[in-house]
N, C-alpha and C. Protein backbone atom coordinates (compact mmCIF):
# COMPACT_ATOMS: atom_id res chain seq x y z
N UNK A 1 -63.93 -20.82 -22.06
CA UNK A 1 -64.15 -20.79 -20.63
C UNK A 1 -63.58 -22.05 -19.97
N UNK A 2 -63.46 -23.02 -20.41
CA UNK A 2 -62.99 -24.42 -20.41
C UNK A 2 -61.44 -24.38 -20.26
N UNK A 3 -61.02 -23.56 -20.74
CA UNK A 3 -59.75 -23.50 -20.96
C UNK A 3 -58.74 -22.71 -19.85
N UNK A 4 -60.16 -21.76 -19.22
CA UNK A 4 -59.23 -20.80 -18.48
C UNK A 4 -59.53 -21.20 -17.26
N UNK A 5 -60.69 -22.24 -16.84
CA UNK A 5 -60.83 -23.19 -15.85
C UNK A 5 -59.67 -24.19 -14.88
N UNK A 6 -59.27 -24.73 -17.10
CA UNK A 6 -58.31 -25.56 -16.78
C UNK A 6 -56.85 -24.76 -16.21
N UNK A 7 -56.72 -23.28 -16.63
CA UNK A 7 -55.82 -22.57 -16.61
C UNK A 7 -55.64 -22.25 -15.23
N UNK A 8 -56.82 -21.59 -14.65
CA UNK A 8 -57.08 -21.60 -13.20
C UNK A 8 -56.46 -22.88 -12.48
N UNK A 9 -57.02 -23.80 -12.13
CA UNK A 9 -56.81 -24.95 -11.40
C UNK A 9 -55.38 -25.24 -11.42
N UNK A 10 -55.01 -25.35 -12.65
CA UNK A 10 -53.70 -25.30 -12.73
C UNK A 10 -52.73 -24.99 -11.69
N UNK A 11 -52.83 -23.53 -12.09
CA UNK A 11 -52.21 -22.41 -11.04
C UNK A 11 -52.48 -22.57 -9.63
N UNK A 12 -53.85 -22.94 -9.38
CA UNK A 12 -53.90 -23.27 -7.88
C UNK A 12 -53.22 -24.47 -7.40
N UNK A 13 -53.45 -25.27 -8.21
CA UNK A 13 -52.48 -26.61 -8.18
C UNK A 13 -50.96 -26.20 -7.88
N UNK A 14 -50.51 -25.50 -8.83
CA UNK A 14 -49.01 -24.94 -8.60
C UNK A 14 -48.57 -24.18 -7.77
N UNK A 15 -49.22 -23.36 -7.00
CA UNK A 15 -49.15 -22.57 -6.08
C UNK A 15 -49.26 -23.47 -4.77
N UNK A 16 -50.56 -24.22 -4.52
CA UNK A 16 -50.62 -25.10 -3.36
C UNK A 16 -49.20 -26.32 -3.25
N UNK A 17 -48.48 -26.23 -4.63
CA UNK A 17 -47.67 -27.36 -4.24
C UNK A 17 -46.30 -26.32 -3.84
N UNK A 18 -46.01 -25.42 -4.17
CA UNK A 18 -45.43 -24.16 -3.96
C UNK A 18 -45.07 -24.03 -2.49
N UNK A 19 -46.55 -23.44 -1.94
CA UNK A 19 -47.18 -23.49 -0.69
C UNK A 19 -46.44 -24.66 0.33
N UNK A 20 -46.90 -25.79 -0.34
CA UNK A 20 -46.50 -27.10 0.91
C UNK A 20 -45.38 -27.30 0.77
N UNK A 21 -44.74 -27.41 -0.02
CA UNK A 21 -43.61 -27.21 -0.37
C UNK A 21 -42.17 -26.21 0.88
N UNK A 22 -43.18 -24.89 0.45
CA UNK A 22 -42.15 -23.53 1.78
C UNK A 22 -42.56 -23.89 3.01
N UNK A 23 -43.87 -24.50 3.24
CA UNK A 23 -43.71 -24.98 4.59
C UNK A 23 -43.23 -25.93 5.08
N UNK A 24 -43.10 -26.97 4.26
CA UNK A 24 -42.37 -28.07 4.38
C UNK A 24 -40.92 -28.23 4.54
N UNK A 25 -40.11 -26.92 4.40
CA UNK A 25 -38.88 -26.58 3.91
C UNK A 25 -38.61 -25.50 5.41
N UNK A 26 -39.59 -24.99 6.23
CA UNK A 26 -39.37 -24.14 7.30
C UNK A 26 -38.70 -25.26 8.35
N UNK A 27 -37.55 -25.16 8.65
CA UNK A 27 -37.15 -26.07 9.70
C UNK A 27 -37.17 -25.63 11.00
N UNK A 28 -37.80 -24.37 11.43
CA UNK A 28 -38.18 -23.77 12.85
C UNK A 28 -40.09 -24.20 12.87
N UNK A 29 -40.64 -24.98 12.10
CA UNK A 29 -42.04 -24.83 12.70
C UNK A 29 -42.11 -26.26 13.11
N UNK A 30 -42.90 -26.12 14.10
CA UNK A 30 -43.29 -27.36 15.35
C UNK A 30 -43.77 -28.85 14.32
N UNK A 31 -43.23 -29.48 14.24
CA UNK A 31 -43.48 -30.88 13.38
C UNK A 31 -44.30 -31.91 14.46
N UNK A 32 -45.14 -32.00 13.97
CA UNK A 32 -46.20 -33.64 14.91
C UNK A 32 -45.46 -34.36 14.82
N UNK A 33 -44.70 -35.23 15.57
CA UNK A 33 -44.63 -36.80 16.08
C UNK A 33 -45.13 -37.48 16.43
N UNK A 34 -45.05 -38.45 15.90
CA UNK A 34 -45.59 -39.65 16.01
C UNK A 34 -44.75 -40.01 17.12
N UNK A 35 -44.67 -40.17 18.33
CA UNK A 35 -44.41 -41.21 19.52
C UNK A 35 -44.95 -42.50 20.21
N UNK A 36 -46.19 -42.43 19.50
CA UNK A 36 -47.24 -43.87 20.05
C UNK A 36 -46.21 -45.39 19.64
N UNK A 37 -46.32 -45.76 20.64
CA UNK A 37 -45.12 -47.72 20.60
C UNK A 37 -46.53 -48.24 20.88
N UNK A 38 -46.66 -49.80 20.97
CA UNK A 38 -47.62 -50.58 21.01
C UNK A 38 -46.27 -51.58 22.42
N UNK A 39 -47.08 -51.93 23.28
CA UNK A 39 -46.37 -52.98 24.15
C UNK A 39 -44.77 -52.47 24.69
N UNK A 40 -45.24 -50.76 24.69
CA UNK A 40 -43.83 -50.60 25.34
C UNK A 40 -43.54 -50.29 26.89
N UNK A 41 -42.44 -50.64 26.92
CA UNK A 41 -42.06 -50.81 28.35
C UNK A 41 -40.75 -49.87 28.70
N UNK A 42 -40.96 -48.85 29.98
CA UNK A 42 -39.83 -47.91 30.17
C UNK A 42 -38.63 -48.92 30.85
N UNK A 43 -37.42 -48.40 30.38
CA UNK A 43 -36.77 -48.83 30.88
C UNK A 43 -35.23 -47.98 30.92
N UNK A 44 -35.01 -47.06 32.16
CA UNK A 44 -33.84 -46.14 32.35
C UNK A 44 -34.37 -45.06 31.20
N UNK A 45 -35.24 -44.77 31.68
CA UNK A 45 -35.73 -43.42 30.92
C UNK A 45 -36.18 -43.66 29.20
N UNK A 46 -36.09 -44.83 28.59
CA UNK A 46 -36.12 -44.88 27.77
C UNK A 46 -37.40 -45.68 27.43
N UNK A 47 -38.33 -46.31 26.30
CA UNK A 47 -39.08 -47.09 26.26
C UNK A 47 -38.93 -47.95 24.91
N UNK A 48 -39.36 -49.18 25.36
CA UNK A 48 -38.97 -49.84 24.35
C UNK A 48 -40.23 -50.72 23.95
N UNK A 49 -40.85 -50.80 22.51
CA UNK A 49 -41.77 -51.52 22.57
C UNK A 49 -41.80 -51.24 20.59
N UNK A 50 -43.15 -51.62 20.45
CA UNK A 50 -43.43 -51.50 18.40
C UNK A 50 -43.92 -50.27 17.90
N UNK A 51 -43.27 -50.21 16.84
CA UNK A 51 -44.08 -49.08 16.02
C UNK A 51 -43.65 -49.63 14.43
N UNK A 52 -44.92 -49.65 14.19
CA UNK A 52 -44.88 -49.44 12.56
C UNK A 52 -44.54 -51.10 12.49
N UNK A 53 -44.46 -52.20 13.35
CA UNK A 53 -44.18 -53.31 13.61
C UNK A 53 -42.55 -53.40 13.26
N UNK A 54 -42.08 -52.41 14.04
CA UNK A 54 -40.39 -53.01 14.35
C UNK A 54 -40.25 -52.67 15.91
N UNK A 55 -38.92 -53.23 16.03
CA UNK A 55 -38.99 -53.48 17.72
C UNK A 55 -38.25 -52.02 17.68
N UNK A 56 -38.64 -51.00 18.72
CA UNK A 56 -37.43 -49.70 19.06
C UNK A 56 -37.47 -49.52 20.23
N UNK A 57 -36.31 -48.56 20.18
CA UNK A 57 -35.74 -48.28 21.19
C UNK A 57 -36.34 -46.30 21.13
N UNK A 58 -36.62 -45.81 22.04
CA UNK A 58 -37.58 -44.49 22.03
C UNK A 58 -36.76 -43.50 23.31
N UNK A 59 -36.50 -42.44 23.33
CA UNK A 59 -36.04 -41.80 24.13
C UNK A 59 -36.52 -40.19 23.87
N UNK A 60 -37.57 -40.35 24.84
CA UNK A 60 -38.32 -38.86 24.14
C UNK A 60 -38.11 -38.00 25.87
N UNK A 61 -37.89 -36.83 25.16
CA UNK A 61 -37.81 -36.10 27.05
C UNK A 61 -38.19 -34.25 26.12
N UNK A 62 -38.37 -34.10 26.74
CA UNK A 62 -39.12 -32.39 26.58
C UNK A 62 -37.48 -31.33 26.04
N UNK A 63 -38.17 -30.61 24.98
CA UNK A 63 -37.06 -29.70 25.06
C UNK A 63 -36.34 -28.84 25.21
N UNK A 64 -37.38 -28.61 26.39
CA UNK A 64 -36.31 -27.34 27.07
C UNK A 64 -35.33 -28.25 28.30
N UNK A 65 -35.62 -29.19 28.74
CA UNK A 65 -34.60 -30.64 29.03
C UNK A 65 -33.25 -30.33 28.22
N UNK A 66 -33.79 -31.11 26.99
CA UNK A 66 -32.36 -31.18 25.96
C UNK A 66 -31.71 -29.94 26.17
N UNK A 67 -32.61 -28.48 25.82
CA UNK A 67 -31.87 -27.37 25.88
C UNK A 67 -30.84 -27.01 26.99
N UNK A 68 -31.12 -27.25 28.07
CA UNK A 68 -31.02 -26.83 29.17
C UNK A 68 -29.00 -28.24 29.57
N UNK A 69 -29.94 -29.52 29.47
CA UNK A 69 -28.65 -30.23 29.20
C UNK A 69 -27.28 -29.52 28.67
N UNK A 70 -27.68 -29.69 26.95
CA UNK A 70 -26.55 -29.32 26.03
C UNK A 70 -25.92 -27.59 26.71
N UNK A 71 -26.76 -26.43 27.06
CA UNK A 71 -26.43 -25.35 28.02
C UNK A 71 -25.39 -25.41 28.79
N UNK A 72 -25.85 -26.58 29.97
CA UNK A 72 -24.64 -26.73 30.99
C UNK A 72 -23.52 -26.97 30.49
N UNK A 73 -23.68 -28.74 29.49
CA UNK A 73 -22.49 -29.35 29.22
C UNK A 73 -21.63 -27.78 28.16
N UNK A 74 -22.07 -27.06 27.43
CA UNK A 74 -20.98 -26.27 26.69
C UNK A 74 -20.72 -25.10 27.74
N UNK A 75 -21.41 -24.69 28.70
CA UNK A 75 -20.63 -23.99 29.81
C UNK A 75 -19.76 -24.45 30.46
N UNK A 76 -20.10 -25.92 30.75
CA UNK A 76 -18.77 -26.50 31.58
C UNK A 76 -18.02 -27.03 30.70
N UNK A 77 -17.98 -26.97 29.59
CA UNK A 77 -16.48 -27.49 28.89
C UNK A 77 -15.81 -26.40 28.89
N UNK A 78 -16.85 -24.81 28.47
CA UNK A 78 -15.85 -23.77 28.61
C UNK A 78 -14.90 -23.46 29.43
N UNK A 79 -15.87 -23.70 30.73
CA UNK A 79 -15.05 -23.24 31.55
C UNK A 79 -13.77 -24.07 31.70
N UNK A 80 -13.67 -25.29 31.58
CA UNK A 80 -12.98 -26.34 31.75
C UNK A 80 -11.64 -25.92 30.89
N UNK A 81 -11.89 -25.44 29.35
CA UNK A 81 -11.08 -24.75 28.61
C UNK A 81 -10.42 -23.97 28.94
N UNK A 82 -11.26 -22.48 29.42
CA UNK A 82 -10.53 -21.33 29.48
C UNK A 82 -10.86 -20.64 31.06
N UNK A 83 -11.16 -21.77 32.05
CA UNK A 83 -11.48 -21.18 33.34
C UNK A 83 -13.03 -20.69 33.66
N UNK A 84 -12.95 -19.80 34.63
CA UNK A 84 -13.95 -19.36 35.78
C UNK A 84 -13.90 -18.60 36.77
N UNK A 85 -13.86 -16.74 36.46
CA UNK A 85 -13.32 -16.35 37.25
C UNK A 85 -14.07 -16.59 38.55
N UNK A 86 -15.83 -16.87 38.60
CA UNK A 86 -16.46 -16.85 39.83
C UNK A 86 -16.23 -18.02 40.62
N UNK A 87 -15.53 -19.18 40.28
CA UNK A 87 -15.13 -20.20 40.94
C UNK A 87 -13.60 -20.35 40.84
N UNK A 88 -13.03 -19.10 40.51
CA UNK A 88 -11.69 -19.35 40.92
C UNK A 88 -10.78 -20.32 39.94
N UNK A 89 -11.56 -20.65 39.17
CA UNK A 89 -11.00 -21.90 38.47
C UNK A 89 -9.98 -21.05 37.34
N UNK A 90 -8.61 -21.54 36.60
CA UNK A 90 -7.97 -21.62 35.50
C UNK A 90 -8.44 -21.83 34.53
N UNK A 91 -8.92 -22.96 34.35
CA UNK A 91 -8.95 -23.88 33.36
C UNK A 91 -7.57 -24.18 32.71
N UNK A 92 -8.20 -25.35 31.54
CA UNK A 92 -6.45 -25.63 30.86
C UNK A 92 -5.37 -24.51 30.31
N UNK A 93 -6.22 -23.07 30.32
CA UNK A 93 -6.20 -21.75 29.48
C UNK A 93 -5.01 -21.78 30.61
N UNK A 94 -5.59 -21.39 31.98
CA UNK A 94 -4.66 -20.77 33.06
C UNK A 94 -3.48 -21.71 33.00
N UNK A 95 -3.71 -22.92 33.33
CA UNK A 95 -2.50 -24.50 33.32
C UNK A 95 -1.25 -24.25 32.72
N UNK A 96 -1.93 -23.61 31.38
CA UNK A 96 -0.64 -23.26 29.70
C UNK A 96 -0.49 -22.28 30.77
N UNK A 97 -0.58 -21.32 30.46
CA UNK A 97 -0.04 -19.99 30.99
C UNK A 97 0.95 -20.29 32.02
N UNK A 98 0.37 -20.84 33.46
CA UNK A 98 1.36 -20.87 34.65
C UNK A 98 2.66 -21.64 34.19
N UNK A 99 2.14 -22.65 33.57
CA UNK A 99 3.13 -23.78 33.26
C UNK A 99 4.26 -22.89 32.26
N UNK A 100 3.95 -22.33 31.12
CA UNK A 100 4.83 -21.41 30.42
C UNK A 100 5.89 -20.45 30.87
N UNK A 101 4.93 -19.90 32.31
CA UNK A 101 5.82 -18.48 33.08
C UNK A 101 6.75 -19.77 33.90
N UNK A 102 6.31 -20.75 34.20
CA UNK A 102 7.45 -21.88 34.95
C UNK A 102 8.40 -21.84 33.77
N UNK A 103 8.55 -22.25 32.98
CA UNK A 103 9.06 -22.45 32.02
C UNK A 103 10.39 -21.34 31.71
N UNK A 104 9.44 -20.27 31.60
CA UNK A 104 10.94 -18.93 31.24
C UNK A 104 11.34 -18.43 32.41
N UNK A 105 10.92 -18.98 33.50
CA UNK A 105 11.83 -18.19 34.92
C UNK A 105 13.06 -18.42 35.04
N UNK A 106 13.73 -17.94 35.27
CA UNK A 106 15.44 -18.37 35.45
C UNK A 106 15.81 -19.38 36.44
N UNK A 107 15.10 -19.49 37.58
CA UNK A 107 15.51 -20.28 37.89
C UNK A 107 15.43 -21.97 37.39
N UNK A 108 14.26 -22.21 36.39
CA UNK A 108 14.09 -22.91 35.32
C UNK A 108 15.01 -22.94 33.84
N UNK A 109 16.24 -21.68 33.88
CA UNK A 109 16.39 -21.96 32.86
C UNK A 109 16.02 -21.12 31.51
N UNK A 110 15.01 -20.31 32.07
CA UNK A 110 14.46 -19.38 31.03
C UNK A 110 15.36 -18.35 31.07
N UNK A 111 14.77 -17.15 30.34
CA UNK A 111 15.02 -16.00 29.95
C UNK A 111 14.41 -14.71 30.93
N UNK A 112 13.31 -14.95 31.58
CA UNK A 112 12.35 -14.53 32.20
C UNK A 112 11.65 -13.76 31.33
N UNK A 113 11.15 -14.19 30.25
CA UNK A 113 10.26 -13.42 29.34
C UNK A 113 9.30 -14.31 28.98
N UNK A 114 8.03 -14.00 29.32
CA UNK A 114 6.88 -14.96 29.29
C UNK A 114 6.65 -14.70 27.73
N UNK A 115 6.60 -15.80 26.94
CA UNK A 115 6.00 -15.53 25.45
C UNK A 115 4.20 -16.24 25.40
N UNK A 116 3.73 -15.36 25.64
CA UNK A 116 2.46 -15.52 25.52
C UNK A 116 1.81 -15.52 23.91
N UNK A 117 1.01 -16.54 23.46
CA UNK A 117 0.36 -16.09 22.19
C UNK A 117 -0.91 -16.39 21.83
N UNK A 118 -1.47 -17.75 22.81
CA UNK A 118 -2.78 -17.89 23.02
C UNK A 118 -3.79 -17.04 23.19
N UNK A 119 -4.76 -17.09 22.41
CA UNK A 119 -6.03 -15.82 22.85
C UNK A 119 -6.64 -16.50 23.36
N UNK A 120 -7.66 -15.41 24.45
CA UNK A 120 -8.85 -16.35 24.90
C UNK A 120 -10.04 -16.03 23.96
N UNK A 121 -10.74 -16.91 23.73
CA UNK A 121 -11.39 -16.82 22.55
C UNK A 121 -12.50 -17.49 23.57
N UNK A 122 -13.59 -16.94 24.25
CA UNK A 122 -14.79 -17.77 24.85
C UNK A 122 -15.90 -17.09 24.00
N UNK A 123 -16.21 -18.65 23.42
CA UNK A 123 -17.23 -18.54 22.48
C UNK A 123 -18.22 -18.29 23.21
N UNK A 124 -19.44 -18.13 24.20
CA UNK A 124 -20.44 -18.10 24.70
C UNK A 124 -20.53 -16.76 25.42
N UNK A 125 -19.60 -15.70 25.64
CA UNK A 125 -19.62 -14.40 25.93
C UNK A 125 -20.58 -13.20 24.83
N UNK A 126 -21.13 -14.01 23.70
CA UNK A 126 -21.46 -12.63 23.05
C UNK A 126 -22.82 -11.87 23.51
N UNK A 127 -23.10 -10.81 23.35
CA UNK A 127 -24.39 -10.31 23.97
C UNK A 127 -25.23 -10.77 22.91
N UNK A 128 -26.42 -10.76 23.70
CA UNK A 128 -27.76 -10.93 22.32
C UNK A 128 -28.16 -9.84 22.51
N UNK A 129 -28.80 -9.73 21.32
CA UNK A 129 -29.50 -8.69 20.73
C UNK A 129 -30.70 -9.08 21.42
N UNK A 130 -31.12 -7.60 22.02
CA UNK A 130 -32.43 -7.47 22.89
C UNK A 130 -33.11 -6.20 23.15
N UNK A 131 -34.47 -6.40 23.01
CA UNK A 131 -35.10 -5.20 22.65
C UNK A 131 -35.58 -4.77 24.40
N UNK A 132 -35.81 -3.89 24.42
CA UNK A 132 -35.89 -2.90 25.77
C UNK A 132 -37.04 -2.48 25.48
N UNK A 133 -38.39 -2.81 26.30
CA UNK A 133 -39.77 -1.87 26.68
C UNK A 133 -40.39 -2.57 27.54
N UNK A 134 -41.65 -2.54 27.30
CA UNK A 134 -42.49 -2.75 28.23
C UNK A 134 -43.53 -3.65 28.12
N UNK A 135 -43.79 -4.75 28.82
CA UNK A 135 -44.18 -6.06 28.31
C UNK A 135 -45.74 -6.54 28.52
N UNK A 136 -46.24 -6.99 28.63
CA UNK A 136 -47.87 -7.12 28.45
C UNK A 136 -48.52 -6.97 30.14
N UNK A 137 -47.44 -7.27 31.06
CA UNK A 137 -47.97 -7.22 32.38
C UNK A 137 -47.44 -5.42 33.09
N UNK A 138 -46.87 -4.99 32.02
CA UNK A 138 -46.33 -3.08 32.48
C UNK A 138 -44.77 -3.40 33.02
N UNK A 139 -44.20 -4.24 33.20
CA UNK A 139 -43.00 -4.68 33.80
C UNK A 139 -41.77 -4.11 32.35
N UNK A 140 -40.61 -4.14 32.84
CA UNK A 140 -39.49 -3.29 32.26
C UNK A 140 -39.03 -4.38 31.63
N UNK A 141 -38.44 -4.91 30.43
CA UNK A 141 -37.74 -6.09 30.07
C UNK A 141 -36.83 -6.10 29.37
N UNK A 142 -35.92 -6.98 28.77
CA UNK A 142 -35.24 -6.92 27.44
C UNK A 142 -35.45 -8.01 27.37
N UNK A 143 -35.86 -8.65 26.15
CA UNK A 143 -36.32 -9.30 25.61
C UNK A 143 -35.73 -9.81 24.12
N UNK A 144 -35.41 -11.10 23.91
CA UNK A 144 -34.38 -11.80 23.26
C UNK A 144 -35.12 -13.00 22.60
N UNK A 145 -35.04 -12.91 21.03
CA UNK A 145 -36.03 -14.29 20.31
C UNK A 145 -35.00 -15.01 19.61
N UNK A 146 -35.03 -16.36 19.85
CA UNK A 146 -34.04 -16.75 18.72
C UNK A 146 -34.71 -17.96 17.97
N UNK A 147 -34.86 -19.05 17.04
CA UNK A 147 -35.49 -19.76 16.81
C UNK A 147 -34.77 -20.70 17.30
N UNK A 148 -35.71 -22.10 17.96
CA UNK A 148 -34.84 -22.58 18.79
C UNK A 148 -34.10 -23.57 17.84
N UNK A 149 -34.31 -24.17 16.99
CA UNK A 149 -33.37 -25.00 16.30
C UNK A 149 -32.00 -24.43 15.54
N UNK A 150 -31.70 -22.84 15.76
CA UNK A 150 -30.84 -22.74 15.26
C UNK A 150 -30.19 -22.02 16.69
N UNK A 151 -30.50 -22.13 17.60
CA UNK A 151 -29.92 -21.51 19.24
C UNK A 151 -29.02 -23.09 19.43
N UNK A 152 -29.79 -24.63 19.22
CA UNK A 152 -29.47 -25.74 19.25
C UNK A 152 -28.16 -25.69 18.64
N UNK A 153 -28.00 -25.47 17.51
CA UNK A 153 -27.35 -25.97 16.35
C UNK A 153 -25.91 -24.82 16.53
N UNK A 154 -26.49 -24.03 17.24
CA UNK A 154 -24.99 -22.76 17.43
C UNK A 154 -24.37 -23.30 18.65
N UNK A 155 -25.37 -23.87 20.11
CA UNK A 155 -24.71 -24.60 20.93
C UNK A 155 -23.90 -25.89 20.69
N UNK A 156 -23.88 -26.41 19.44
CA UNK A 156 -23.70 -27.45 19.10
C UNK A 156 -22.65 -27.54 18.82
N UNK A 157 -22.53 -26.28 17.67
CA UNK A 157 -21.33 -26.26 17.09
C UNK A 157 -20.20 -25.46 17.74
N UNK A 158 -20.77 -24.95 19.36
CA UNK A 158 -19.89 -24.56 20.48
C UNK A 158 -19.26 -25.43 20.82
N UNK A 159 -20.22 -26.64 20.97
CA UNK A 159 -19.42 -28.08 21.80
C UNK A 159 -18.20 -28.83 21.06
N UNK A 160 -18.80 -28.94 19.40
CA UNK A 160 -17.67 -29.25 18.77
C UNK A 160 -16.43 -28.71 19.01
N UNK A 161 -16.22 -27.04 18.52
CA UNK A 161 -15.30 -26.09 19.05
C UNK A 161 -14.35 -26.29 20.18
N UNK A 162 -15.01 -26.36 21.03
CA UNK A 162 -14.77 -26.25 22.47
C UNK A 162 -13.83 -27.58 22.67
N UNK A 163 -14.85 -28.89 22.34
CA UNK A 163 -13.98 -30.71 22.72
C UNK A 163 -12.54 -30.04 21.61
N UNK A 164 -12.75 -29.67 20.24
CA UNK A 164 -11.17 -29.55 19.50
C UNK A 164 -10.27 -28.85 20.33
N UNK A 165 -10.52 -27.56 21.17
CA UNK A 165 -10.11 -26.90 21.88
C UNK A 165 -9.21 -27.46 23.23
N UNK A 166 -10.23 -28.44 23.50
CA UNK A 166 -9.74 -28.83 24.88
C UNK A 166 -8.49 -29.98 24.80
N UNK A 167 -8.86 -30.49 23.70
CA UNK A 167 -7.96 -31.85 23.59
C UNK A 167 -6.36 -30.62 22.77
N UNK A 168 -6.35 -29.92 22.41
CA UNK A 168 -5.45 -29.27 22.09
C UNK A 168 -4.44 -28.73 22.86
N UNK A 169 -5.66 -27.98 24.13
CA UNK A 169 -5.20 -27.04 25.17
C UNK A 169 -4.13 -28.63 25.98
N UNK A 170 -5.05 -29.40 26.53
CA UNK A 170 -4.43 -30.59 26.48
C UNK A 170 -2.43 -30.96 26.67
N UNK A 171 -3.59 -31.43 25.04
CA UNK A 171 -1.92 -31.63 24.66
C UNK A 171 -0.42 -30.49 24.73
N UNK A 172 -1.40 -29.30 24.65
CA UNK A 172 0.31 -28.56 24.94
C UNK A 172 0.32 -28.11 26.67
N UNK A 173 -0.50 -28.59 27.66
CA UNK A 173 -0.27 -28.47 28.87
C UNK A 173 0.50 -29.48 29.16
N UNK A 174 0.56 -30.95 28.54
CA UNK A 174 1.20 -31.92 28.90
C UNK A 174 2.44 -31.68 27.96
N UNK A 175 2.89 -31.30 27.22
CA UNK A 175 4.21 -30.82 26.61
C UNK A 175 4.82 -30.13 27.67
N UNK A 176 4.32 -28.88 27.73
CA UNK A 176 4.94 -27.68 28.75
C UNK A 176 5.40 -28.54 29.91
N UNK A 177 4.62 -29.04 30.18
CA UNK A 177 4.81 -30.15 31.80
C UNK A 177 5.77 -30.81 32.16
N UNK A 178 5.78 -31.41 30.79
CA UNK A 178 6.85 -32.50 30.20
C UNK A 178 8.29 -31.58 30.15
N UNK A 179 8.43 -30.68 29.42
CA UNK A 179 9.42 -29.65 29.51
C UNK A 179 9.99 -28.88 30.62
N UNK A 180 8.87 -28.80 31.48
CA UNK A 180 9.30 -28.08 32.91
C UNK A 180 9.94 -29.29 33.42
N UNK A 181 9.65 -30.60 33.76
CA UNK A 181 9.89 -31.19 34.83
C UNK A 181 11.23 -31.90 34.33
N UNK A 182 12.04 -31.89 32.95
CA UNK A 182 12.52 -32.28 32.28
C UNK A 182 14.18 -31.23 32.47
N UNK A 183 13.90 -29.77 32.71
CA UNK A 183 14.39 -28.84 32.93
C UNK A 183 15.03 -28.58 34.61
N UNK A 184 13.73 -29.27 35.52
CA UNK A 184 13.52 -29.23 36.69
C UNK A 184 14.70 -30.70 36.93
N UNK A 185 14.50 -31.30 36.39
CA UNK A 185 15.59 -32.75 36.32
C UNK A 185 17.15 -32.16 36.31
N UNK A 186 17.07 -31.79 35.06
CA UNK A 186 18.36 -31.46 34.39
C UNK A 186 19.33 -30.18 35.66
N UNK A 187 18.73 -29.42 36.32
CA UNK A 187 19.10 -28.45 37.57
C UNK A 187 19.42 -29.50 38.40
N UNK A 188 18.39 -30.01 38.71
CA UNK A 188 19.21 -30.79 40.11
C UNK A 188 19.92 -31.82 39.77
N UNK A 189 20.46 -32.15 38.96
CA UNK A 189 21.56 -33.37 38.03
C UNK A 189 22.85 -32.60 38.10
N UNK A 190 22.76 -31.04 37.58
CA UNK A 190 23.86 -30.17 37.89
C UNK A 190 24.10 -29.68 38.61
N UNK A 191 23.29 -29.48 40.29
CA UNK A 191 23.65 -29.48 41.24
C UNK A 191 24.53 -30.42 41.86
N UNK A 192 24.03 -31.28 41.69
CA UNK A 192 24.84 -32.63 42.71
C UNK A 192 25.91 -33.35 41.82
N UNK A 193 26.35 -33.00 40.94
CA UNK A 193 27.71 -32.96 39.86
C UNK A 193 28.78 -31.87 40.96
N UNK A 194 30.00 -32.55 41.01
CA UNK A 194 30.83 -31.95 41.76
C UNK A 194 31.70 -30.93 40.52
């Protein structure tokens, strides 16, 4: 009986470390922070004072804040990328393009054949998956769950995307540019040649 005691406990032992273990390992459940400073003082949103007896620097703000931040900034890089049709905007997407059709017009010099090969690729267009009924107050909904640390981490890796994107789009708007106005030179050099 001694034995199957010890056998028991065991197992509970192994299981509870099991246990803390998978929860410990869930990176969507709400973690306590510790935020308490001793002698701190705000300063530009930030606070600065002791913990744990070192001097820090603390910048705590709510997170649907952060969410909402990182939101805008990867909408407006998009757009910045690949335009806006509700504000009319290009973006660097449209820039290449116009700058390209400058490029093959004849009176530039071209062929008049636009070689297009860029896709638009806007990462933030996909639909979510959302369920359709009827919600605790009788109201009509669709309704959309995502866990938020991995909604974070997909906006995130939009922004990355997007900055490689832009500095790219970039650089071949300032090529094309460079080429048009280079072309645009070279015409009126052979104009005024007798």
């Amino acid at each position: 009986m001694i034995h199957s005691i010890k056998s028991l406990r065991a197992l509970i032992f192994i299981l509870s470390l099991f246990f803390a273990a998978a929860c410990a390992h869930n990176p969507n459940k709400a973690e306590k922070l510790d935020t308490k400073m001793e002698k701190s003082t705000g300063v530009g949103g930030e606070d600065v004072g002791i913990k744990d007896g070192n001097m820090v620097i603390q910048k705590k703000s709510e997170l649907s804040e952060e969410w909402r931040r990182l939101k805008n900034e990867v909408y407006g890089l998009e757009d910045h990328v690949y335009g806006n049709e509700t504000f009319n905007s290009r973006g660097l997407y449209g820039v290449l393009k116009d700058c390209r059709k400058d490029i093959t017009a004849r009176e530039n010099g071209g062929d008049g054949k636009l070689m297009w090969t860029e896709p638009l690729e806007r990462l933030t267009d996909r639909e979510e998956d959302a369920k359709l009924g009827v919600d605790e107050n009788g109201k009509l909904v669709a309704v959309s769950e995502e866990f938020t640390r991995d909604r974070i981490e997909r906006f995130k890796e939009y922004k990355r995307i997007l900055l490689k994107r832009e500095e790219e789009y970039q650089d071949k708007v300032d090529v094309c540019q460079a080429e048009l106005r280079s072309r645009k030179e070279d015409k009126q050099t052979a104009q005024k040649e007798p």
